[in-house]
C-alpha atoms as a PDB file:
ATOM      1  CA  UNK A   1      77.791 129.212 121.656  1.00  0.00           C
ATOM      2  CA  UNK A   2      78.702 126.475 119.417  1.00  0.00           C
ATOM      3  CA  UNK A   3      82.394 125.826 118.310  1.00  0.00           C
ATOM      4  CA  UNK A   4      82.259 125.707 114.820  1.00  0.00           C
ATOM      5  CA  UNK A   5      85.519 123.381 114.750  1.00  0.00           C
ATOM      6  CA  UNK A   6      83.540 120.805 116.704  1.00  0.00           C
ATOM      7  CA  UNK A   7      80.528 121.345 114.335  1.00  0.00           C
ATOM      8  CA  UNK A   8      82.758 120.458 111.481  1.00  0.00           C
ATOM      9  CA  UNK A   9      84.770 117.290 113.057  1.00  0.00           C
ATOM     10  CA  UNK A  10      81.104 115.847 114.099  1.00  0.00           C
ATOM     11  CA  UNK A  11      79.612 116.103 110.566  1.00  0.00           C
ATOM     12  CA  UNK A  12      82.770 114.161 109.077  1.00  0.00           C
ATOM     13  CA  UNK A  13      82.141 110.471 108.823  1.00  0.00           C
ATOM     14  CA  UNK A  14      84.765 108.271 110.733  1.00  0.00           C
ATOM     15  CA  UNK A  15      86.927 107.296 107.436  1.00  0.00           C
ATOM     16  CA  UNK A  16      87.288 111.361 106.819  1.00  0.00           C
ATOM     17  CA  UNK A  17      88.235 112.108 110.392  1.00  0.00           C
ATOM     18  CA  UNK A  18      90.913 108.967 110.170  1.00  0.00           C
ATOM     19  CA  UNK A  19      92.097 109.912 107.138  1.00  0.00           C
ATOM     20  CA  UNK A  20      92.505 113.589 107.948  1.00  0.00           C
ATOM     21  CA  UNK A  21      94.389 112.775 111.291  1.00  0.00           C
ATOM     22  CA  UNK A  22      96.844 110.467 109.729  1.00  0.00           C
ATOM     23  CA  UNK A  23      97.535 112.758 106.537  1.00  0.00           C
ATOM     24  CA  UNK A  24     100.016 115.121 107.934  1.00  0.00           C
ATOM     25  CA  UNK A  25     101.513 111.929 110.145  1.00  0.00           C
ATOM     26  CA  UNK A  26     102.189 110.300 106.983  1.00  0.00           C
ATOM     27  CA  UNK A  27     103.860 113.004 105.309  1.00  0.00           C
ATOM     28  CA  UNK A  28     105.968 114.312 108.346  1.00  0.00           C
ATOM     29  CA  UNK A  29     107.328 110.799 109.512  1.00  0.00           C
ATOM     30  CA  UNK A  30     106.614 108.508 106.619  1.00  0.00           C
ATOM     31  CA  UNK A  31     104.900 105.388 107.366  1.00  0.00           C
ATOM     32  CA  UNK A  32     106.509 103.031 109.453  1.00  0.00           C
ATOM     33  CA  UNK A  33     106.492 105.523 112.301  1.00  0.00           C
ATOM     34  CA  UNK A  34     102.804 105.993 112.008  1.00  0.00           C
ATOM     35  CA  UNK A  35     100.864 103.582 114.072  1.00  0.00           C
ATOM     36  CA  UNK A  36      97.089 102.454 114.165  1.00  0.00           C
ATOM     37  CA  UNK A  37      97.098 103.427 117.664  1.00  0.00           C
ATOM     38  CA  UNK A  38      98.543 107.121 116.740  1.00  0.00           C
ATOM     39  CA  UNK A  39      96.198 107.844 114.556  1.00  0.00           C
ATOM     40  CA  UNK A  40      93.333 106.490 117.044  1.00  0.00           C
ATOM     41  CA  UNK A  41      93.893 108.969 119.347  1.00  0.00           C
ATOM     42  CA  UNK A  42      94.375 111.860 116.770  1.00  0.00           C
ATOM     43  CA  UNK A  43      91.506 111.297 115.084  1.00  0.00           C
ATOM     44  CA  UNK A  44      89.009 110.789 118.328  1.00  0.00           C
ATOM     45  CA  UNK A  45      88.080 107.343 117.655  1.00  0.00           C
ATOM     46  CA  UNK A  46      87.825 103.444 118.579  1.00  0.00           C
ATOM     47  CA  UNK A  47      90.200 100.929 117.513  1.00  0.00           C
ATOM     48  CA  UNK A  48      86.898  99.301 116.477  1.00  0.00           C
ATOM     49  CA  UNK A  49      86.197 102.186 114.255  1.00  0.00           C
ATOM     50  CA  UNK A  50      89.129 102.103 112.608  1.00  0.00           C
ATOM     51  CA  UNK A  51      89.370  98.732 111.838  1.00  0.00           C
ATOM     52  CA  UNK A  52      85.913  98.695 110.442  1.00  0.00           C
ATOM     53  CA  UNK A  53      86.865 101.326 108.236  1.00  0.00           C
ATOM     54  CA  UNK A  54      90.432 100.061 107.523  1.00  0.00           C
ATOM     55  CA  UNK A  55      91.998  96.871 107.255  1.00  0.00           C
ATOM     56  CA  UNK A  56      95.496  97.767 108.297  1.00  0.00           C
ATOM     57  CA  UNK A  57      97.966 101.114 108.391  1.00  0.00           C
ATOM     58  CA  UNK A  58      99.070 100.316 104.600  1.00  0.00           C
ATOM     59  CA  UNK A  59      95.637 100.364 103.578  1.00  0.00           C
ATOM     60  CA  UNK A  60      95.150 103.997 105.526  1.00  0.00           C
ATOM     61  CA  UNK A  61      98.105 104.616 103.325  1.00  0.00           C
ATOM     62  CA  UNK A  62      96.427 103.953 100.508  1.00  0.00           C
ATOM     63  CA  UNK A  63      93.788 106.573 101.151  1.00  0.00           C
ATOM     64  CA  UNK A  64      95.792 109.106 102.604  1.00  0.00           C
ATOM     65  CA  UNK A  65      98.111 109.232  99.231  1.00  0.00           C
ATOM     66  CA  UNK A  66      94.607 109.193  97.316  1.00  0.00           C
ATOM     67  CA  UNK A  67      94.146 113.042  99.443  1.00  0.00           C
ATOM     68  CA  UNK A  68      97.864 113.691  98.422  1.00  0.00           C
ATOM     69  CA  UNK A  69      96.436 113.668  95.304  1.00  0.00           C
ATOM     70  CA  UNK A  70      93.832 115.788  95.691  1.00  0.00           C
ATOM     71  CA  UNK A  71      94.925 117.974  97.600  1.00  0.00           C
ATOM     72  CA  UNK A  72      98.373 118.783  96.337  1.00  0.00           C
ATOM     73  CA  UNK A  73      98.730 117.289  92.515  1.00  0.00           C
ATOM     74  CA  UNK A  74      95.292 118.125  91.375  1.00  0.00           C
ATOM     75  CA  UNK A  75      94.474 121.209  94.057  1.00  0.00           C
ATOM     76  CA  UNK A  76      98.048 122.122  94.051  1.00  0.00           C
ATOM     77  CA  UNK A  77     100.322 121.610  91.315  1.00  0.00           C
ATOM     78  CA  UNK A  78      97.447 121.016  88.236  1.00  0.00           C
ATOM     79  CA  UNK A  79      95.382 123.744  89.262  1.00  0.00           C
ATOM     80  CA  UNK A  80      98.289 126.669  89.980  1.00  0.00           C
ATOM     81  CA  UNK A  81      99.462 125.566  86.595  1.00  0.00           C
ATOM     82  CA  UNK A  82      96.064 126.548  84.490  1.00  0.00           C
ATOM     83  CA  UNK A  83      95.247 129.219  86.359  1.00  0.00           C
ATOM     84  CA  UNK A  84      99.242 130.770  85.777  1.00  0.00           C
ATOM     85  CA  UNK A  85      99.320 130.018  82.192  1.00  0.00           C
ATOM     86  CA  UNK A  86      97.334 131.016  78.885  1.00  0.00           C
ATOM     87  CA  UNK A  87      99.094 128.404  76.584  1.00  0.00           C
ATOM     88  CA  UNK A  88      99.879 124.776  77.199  1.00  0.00           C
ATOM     89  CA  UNK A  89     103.927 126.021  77.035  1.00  0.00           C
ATOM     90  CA  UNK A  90     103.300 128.490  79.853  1.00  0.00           C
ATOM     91  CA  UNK A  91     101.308 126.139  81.879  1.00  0.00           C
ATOM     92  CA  UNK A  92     104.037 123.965  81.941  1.00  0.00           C
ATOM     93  CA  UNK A  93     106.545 126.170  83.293  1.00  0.00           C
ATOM     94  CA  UNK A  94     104.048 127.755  85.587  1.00  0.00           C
ATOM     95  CA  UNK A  95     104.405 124.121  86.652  1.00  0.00           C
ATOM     96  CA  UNK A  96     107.894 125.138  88.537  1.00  0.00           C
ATOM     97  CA  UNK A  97     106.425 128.833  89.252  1.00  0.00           C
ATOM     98  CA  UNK A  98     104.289 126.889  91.438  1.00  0.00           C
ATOM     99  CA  UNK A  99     107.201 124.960  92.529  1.00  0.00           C
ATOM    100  CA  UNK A 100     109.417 127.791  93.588  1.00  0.00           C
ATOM    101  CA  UNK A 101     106.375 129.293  95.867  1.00  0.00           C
ATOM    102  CA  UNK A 102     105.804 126.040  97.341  1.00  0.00           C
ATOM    103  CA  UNK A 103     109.913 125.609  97.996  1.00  0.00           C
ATOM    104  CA  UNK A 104     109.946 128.858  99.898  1.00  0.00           C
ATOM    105  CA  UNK A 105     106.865 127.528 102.885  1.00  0.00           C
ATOM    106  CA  UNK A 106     108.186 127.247 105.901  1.00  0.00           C
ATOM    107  CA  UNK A 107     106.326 123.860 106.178  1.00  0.00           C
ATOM    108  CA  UNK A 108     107.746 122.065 102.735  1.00  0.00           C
ATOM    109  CA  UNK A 109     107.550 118.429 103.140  1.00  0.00           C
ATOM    110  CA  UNK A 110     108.879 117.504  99.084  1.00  0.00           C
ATOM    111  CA  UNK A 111     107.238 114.626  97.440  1.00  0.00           C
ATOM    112  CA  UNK A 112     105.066 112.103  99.360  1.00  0.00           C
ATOM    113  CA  UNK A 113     104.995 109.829  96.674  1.00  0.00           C
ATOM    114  CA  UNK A 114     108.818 110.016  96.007  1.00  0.00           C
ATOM    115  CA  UNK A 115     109.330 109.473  99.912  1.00  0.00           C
ATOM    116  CA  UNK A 116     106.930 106.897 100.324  1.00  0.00           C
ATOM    117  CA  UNK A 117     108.332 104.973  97.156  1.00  0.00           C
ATOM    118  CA  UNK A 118     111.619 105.321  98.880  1.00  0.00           C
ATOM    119  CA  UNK A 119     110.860 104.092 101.944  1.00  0.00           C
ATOM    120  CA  UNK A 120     108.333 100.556 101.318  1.00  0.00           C
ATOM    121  CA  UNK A 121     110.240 100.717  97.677  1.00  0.00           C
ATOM    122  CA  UNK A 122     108.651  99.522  94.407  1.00  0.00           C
ATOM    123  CA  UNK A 123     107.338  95.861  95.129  1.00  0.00           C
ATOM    124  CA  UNK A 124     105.234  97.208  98.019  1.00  0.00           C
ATOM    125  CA  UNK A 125     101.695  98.310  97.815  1.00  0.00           C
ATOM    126  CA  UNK A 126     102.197 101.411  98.808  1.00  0.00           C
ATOM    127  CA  UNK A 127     105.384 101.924  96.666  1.00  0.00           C
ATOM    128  CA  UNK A 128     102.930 100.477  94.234  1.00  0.00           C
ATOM    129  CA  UNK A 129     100.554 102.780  94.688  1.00  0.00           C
ATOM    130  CA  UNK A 130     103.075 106.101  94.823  1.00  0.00           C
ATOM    131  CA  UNK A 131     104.173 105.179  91.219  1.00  0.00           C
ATOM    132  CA  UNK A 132     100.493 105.187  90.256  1.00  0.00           C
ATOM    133  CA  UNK A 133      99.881 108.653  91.541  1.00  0.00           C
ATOM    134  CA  UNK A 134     103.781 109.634  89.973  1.00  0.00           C
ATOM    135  CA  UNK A 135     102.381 108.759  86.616  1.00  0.00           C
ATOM    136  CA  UNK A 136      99.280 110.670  86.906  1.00  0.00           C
ATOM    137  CA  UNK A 137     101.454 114.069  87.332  1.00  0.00           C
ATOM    138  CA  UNK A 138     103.541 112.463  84.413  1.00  0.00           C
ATOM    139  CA  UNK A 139     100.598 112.228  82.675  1.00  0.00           C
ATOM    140  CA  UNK A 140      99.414 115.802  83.583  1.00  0.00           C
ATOM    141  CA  UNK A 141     102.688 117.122  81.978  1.00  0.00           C
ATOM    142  CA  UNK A 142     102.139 114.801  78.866  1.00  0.00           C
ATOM    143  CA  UNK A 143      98.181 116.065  77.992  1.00  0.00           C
ATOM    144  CA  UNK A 144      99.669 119.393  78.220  1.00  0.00           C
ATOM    145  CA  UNK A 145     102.702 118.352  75.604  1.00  0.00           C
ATOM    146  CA  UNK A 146     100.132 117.114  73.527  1.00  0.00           C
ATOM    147  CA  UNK A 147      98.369 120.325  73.440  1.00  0.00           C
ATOM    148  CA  UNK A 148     101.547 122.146  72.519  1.00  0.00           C
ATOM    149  CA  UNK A 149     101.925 119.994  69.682  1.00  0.00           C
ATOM    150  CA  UNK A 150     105.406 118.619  70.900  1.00  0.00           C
ATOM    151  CA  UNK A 151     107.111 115.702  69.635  1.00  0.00           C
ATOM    152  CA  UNK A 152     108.061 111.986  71.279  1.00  0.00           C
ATOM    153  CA  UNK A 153     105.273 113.013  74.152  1.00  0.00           C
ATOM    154  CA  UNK A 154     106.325 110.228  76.116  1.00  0.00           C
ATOM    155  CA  UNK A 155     110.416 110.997  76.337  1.00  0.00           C
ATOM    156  CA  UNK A 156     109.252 114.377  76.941  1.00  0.00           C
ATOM    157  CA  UNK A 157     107.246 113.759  79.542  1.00  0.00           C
ATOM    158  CA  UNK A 158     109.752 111.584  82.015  1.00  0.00           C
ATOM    159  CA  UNK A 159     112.357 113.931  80.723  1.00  0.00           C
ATOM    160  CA  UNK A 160     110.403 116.697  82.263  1.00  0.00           C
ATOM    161  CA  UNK A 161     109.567 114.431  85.918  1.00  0.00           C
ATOM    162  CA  UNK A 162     113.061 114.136  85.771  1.00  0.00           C
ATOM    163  CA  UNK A 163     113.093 118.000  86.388  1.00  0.00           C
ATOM    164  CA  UNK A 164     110.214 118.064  88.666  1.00  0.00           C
ATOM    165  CA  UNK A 165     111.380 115.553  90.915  1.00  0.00           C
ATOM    166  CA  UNK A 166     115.281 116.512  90.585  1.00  0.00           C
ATOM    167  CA  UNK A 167     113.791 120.580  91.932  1.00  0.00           C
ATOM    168  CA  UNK A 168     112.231 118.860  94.774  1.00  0.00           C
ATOM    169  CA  UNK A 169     114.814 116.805  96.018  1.00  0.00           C
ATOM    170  CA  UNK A 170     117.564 120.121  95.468  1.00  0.00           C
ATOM    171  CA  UNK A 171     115.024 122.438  97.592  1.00  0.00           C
ATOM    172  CA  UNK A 172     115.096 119.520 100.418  1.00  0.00           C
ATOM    173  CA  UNK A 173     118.763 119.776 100.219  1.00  0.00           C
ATOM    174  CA  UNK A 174     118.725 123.665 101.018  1.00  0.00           C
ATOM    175  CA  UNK A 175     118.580 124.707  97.676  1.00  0.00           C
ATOM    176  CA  UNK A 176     115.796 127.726  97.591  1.00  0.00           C
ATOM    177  CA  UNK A 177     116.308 128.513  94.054  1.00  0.00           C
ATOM    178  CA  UNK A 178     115.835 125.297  92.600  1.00  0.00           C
ATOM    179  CA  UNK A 179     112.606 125.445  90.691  1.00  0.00           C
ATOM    180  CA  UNK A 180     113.492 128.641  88.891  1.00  0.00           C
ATOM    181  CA  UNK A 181     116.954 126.625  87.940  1.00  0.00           C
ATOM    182  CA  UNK A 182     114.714 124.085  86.725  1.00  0.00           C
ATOM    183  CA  UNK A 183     112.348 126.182  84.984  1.00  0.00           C
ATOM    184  CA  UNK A 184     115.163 127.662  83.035  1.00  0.00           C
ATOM    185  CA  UNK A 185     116.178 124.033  81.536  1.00  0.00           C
ATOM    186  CA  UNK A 186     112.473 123.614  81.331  1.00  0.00           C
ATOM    187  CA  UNK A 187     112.151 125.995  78.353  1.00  0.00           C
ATOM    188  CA  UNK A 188     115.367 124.181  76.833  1.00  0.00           C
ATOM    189  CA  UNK A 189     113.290 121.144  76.981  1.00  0.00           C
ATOM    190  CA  UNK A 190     110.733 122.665  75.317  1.00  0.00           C
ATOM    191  CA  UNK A 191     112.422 124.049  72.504  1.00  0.00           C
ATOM    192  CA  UNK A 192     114.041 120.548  71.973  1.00  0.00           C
ATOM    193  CA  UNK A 193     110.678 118.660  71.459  1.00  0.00           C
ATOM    194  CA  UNK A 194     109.089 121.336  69.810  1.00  0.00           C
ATOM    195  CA  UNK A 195     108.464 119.984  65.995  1.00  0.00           C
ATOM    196  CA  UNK A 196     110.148 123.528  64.998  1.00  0.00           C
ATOM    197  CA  UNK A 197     113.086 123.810  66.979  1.00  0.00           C
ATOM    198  CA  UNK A 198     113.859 119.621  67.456  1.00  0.00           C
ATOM    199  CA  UNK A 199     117.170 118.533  66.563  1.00  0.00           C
ATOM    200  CA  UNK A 200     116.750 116.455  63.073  1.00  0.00           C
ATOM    201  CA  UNK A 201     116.894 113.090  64.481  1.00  0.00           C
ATOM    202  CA  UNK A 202     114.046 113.618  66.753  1.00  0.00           C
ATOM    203  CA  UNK A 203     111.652 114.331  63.936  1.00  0.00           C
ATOM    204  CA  UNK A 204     111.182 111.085  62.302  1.00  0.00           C
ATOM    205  CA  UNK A 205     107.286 110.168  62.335  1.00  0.00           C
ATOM    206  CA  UNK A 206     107.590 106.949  63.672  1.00  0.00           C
ATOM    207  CA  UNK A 207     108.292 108.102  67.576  1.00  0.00           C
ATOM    208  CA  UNK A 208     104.668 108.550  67.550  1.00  0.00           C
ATOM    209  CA  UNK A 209     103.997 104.845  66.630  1.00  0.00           C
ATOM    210  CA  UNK A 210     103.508 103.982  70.536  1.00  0.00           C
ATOM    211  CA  UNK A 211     102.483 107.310  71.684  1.00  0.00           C
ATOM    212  CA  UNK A 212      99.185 106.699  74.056  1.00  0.00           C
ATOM    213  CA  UNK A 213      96.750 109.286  72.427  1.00  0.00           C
ATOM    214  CA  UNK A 214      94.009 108.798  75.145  1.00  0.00           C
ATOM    215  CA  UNK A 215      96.503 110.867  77.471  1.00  0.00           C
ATOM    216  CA  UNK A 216      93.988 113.320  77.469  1.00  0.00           C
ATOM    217  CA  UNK A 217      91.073 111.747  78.153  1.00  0.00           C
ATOM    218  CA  UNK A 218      92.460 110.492  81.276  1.00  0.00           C
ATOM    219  CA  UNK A 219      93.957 113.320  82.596  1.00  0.00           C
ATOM    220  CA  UNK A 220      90.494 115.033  81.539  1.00  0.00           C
ATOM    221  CA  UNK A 221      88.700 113.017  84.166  1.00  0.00           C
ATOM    222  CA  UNK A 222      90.433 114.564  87.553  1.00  0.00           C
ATOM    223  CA  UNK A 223      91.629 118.033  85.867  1.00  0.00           C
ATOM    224  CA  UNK A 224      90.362 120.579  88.463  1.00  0.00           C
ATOM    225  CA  UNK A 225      88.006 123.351  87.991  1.00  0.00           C
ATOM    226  CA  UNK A 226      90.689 126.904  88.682  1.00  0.00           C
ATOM    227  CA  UNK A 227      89.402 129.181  90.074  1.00  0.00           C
ATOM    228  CA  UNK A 228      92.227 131.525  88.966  1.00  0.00           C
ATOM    229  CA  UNK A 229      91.494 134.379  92.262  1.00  0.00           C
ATOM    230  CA  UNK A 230      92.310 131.485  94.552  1.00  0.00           C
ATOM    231  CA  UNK A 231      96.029 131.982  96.154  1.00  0.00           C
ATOM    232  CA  UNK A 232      98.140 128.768  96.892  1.00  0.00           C
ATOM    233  CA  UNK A 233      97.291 129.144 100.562  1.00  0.00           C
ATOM    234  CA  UNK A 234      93.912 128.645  99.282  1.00  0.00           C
ATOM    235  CA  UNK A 235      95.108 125.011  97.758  1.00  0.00           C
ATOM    236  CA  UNK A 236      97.027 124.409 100.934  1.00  0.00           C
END
Protein backbone atom coordinates (compact mmCIF):
# COMPACT_ATOMS: atom_id res chain seq x y z
CA UNK A 1 0.00 0.00 0.00
CA UNK A 2 1.08 3.41 -0.76
CA UNK A 3 2.21 5.90 2.03
CA UNK A 4 0.26 8.76 1.50
CA UNK A 5 3.08 11.03 3.20
CA UNK A 6 5.43 9.93 0.43
CA UNK A 7 2.62 10.55 -2.17
CA UNK A 8 2.43 14.07 -0.94
CA UNK A 9 6.39 14.96 -0.57
CA UNK A 10 6.78 13.48 -4.35
CA UNK A 11 4.05 15.72 -5.88
CA UNK A 12 5.75 18.94 -4.22
CA UNK A 13 8.13 20.63 -6.58
CA UNK A 14 11.77 21.01 -5.17
CA UNK A 15 11.36 24.90 -4.10
CA UNK A 16 8.11 23.66 -1.88
CA UNK A 17 9.93 20.73 -0.33
CA UNK A 18 13.07 23.30 0.45
CA UNK A 19 11.04 25.75 1.64
CA UNK A 20 8.91 23.54 3.85
CA UNK A 21 12.08 21.85 5.43
CA UNK A 22 13.76 25.05 6.29
CA UNK A 23 10.48 26.84 7.68
CA UNK A 24 10.38 25.48 11.12
CA UNK A 25 14.53 25.68 11.10
CA UNK A 26 14.18 29.25 10.58
CA UNK A 27 11.79 29.95 13.17
CA UNK A 28 13.28 27.61 15.94
CA UNK A 29 17.04 28.76 15.54
CA UNK A 30 16.84 31.92 13.52
CA UNK A 31 18.99 32.15 10.60
CA UNK A 32 22.50 32.10 11.07
CA UNK A 33 22.26 28.63 12.55
CA UNK A 34 20.46 27.35 9.54
CA UNK A 35 22.76 26.10 6.89
CA UNK A 36 22.34 25.22 3.07
CA UNK A 37 23.61 21.92 3.91
CA UNK A 38 20.84 21.48 6.86
CA UNK A 39 18.24 22.10 4.95
CA UNK A 40 19.67 19.69 2.05
CA UNK A 41 19.34 16.87 3.97
CA UNK A 42 15.89 17.81 5.53
CA UNK A 43 14.34 18.43 2.59
CA UNK A 44 15.70 15.15 0.50
CA UNK A 45 17.56 16.96 -2.04
CA UNK A 46 20.90 17.91 -4.05
CA UNK A 47 22.99 20.78 -3.31
CA UNK A 48 22.46 21.21 -7.08
CA UNK A 49 18.80 21.45 -6.51
CA UNK A 50 18.94 23.86 -4.17
CA UNK A 51 21.09 26.12 -5.67
CA UNK A 52 19.12 26.06 -8.83
CA UNK A 53 16.24 26.98 -6.96
CA UNK A 54 18.01 29.40 -4.54
CA UNK A 55 20.78 31.64 -4.75
CA UNK A 56 21.92 31.61 -1.17
CA UNK A 57 20.34 30.85 2.61
CA UNK A 58 19.16 34.70 2.80
CA UNK A 59 17.35 34.30 -0.27
CA UNK A 60 15.59 30.87 1.27
CA UNK A 61 14.90 33.41 3.91
CA UNK A 62 13.20 35.43 1.85
CA UNK A 63 10.70 32.77 0.89
CA UNK A 64 10.34 31.12 4.00
CA UNK A 65 9.13 34.62 5.74
CA UNK A 66 6.85 34.97 2.48
CA UNK A 67 5.04 31.30 4.16
CA UNK A 68 5.26 33.14 7.60
CA UNK A 69 3.00 35.19 6.03
CA UNK A 70 0.74 32.98 4.83
CA UNK A 71 0.59 30.80 7.03
CA UNK A 72 0.46 32.67 10.29
CA UNK A 73 -0.48 36.60 9.50
CA UNK A 74 -2.95 35.93 6.80
CA UNK A 75 -4.00 32.04 7.85
CA UNK A 76 -3.44 32.88 11.40
CA UNK A 77 -3.83 36.14 12.85
CA UNK A 78 -6.14 37.92 9.75
CA UNK A 79 -8.31 35.10 9.38
CA UNK A 80 -9.06 34.18 13.40
CA UNK A 81 -9.76 37.86 13.54
CA UNK A 82 -12.88 37.93 10.85
CA UNK A 83 -14.08 34.89 11.62
CA UNK A 84 -14.18 36.05 15.78
CA UNK A 85 -15.64 39.35 15.13
CA UNK A 86 -18.96 40.88 13.55
CA UNK A 87 -17.72 44.58 13.58
CA UNK A 88 -14.39 46.03 12.57
CA UNK A 89 -14.01 47.01 16.68
CA UNK A 90 -14.45 43.36 17.61
CA UNK A 91 -12.24 42.09 14.95
CA UNK A 92 -9.64 44.00 16.27
CA UNK A 93 -9.64 42.76 19.66
CA UNK A 94 -10.37 39.28 18.48
CA UNK A 95 -6.94 40.22 17.14
CA UNK A 96 -5.41 39.44 20.86
CA UNK A 97 -8.26 36.64 21.44
CA UNK A 98 -6.31 35.00 18.87
CA UNK A 99 -3.23 36.02 20.57
CA UNK A 100 -3.97 34.63 23.98
CA UNK A 101 -4.84 31.01 22.29
CA UNK A 102 -1.78 31.11 20.37
CA UNK A 103 0.35 32.22 23.80
CA UNK A 104 -0.97 29.18 25.59
CA UNK A 105 0.65 26.28 22.57
CA UNK A 106 3.04 24.42 23.88
CA UNK A 107 5.07 25.10 20.66
CA UNK A 108 4.93 29.23 20.68
CA UNK A 109 7.80 30.51 18.79
CA UNK A 110 6.64 34.71 19.09
CA UNK A 111 7.27 36.80 16.10
CA UNK A 112 9.48 35.64 13.19
CA UNK A 113 9.62 38.85 11.75
CA UNK A 114 10.43 40.65 15.10
CA UNK A 115 13.24 37.90 15.68
CA UNK A 116 14.56 37.91 12.38
CA UNK A 117 14.67 41.87 12.35
CA UNK A 118 16.53 41.46 15.55
CA UNK A 119 18.93 39.26 14.61
CA UNK A 120 20.33 40.51 10.64
CA UNK A 121 18.79 44.08 12.00
CA UNK A 122 17.26 46.73 9.72
CA UNK A 123 19.94 47.37 6.88
CA UNK A 124 19.86 43.66 5.99
CA UNK A 125 17.69 42.07 3.43
CA UNK A 126 16.12 40.01 5.46
CA UNK A 127 15.63 42.64 8.27
CA UNK A 128 14.46 44.42 5.19
CA UNK A 129 12.18 42.16 4.28
CA UNK A 130 10.67 41.40 8.09
CA UNK A 131 9.68 45.15 8.24
CA UNK A 132 7.84 44.64 4.95
CA UNK A 133 5.78 41.78 6.22
CA UNK A 134 5.52 43.97 9.93
CA UNK A 135 3.76 46.62 7.95
CA UNK A 136 1.43 44.41 6.21
CA UNK A 137 -0.10 43.26 9.78
CA UNK A 138 0.15 47.11 10.53
CA UNK A 139 -1.69 47.61 7.68
CA UNK A 140 -4.24 44.80 8.47
CA UNK A 141 -5.00 46.65 11.79
CA UNK A 142 -5.24 50.06 9.88
CA UNK A 143 -8.05 48.80 6.96
CA UNK A 144 -9.88 47.61 9.89
CA UNK A 145 -9.55 51.28 11.76
CA UNK A 146 -10.70 52.64 8.72
CA UNK A 147 -13.76 50.61 8.73
CA UNK A 148 -14.53 51.64 12.28
CA UNK A 149 -14.42 55.08 11.28
CA UNK A 150 -11.49 55.94 13.76
CA UNK A 151 -9.45 58.92 13.71
CA UNK A 152 -5.42 59.62 12.90
CA UNK A 153 -5.51 55.83 11.26
CA UNK A 154 -1.95 55.88 11.03
CA UNK A 155 -0.97 56.79 14.98
CA UNK A 156 -3.55 54.33 15.66
CA UNK A 157 -2.30 51.79 13.88
CA UNK A 158 1.60 51.66 15.26
CA UNK A 159 0.02 52.54 18.53
CA UNK A 160 -1.84 49.32 18.32
CA UNK A 161 1.65 47.10 16.87
CA UNK A 162 3.00 48.58 19.75
CA UNK A 163 0.49 46.31 21.71
CA UNK A 164 0.74 43.41 19.47
CA UNK A 165 4.29 43.14 19.49
CA UNK A 166 4.75 44.34 23.31
CA UNK A 167 1.97 40.84 24.12
CA UNK A 168 4.33 38.77 22.22
CA UNK A 169 7.47 39.61 23.60
CA UNK A 170 5.65 39.50 27.54
CA UNK A 171 4.25 35.81 26.66
CA UNK A 172 8.06 34.88 25.60
CA UNK A 173 9.03 36.21 28.89
CA UNK A 174 6.58 33.75 30.82
CA UNK A 175 3.85 35.94 30.86
CA UNK A 176 0.59 33.64 29.89
CA UNK A 177 -1.84 36.34 30.36
CA UNK A 178 -0.44 38.84 28.25
CA UNK A 179 -2.77 39.19 25.32
CA UNK A 180 -5.86 39.50 27.46
CA UNK A 181 -3.70 42.42 29.40
CA UNK A 182 -3.28 43.80 26.10
CA UNK A 183 -6.66 43.42 24.88
CA UNK A 184 -7.90 45.31 27.85
CA UNK A 185 -5.70 48.56 26.82
CA UNK A 186 -6.79 47.62 23.38
CA UNK A 187 -10.38 48.84 23.95
CA UNK A 188 -8.78 52.04 25.71
CA UNK A 189 -7.15 52.59 22.45
CA UNK A 190 -10.12 52.35 20.80
CA UNK A 191 -12.17 54.59 22.65
CA UNK A 192 -9.31 57.21 22.31
CA UNK A 193 -9.37 57.32 18.42
CA UNK A 194 -12.85 56.87 18.17
CA UNK A 195 -14.24 60.38 16.59
CA UNK A 196 -16.86 60.15 19.67
CA UNK A 197 -14.92 59.44 22.56
CA UNK A 198 -11.26 61.25 21.25
CA UNK A 199 -9.81 63.65 23.51
CA UNK A 200 -10.40 67.30 21.79
CA UNK A 201 -7.05 67.76 20.43
CA UNK A 202 -7.13 64.66 18.44
CA UNK A 203 -10.10 65.79 16.42
CA UNK A 204 -8.78 68.45 14.27
CA UNK A 205 -9.44 67.48 10.45
CA UNK A 206 -6.18 67.98 9.29
CA UNK A 207 -4.56 64.51 10.85
CA UNK A 208 -6.17 63.06 7.91
CA UNK A 209 -4.17 65.28 5.45
CA UNK A 210 -1.47 62.32 5.00
CA UNK A 211 -3.65 59.49 5.83
CA UNK A 212 -2.98 56.68 2.91
CA UNK A 213 -6.69 55.96 1.88
CA UNK A 214 -5.72 53.01 -0.47
CA UNK A 215 -5.07 51.04 2.94
CA UNK A 216 -7.77 49.02 1.94
CA UNK A 217 -7.22 48.17 -1.29
CA UNK A 218 -4.02 46.69 -0.38
CA UNK A 219 -4.85 44.83 2.43
CA UNK A 220 -7.93 43.69 0.14
CA UNK A 221 -5.56 41.85 -2.13
CA UNK A 222 -4.17 38.98 0.46
CA UNK A 223 -7.30 39.18 3.01
CA UNK A 224 -8.15 35.44 3.40
CA UNK A 225 -11.30 33.72 2.65
CA UNK A 226 -12.62 32.46 6.77
CA UNK A 227 -13.97 29.83 6.90
CA UNK A 228 -15.36 30.64 10.37
CA UNK A 229 -15.86 26.38 11.45
CA UNK A 230 -12.11 26.14 10.99
CA UNK A 231 -10.27 25.91 14.62
CA UNK A 232 -6.73 27.53 14.98
CA UNK A 233 -5.21 24.07 14.79
CA UNK A 234 -6.74 24.15 11.48
CA UNK A 235 -4.49 27.49 10.61
CA UNK A 236 -1.57 25.86 12.31
Amino acid sequence: MLDPTRIETVSKTVRERIVDASYPMFIRSGIRDVTPEKVQLAAGVTAEEFNREFASRDDLGVAALDKRERDWTVGIVAAGALARGTTPETRLLAIFDVFDEWFHRDDYEACTFVNVLLEMGREHPLGQASIVHLHYIRHFVESLALEAGLIDIDDFGWSWHILMKGAIISAAEGDAGAARRARAMARDLIDRFSPVTAPASDRDPAIYDDIDWDIDDAVTGRRPNVDSSLSFDDYH
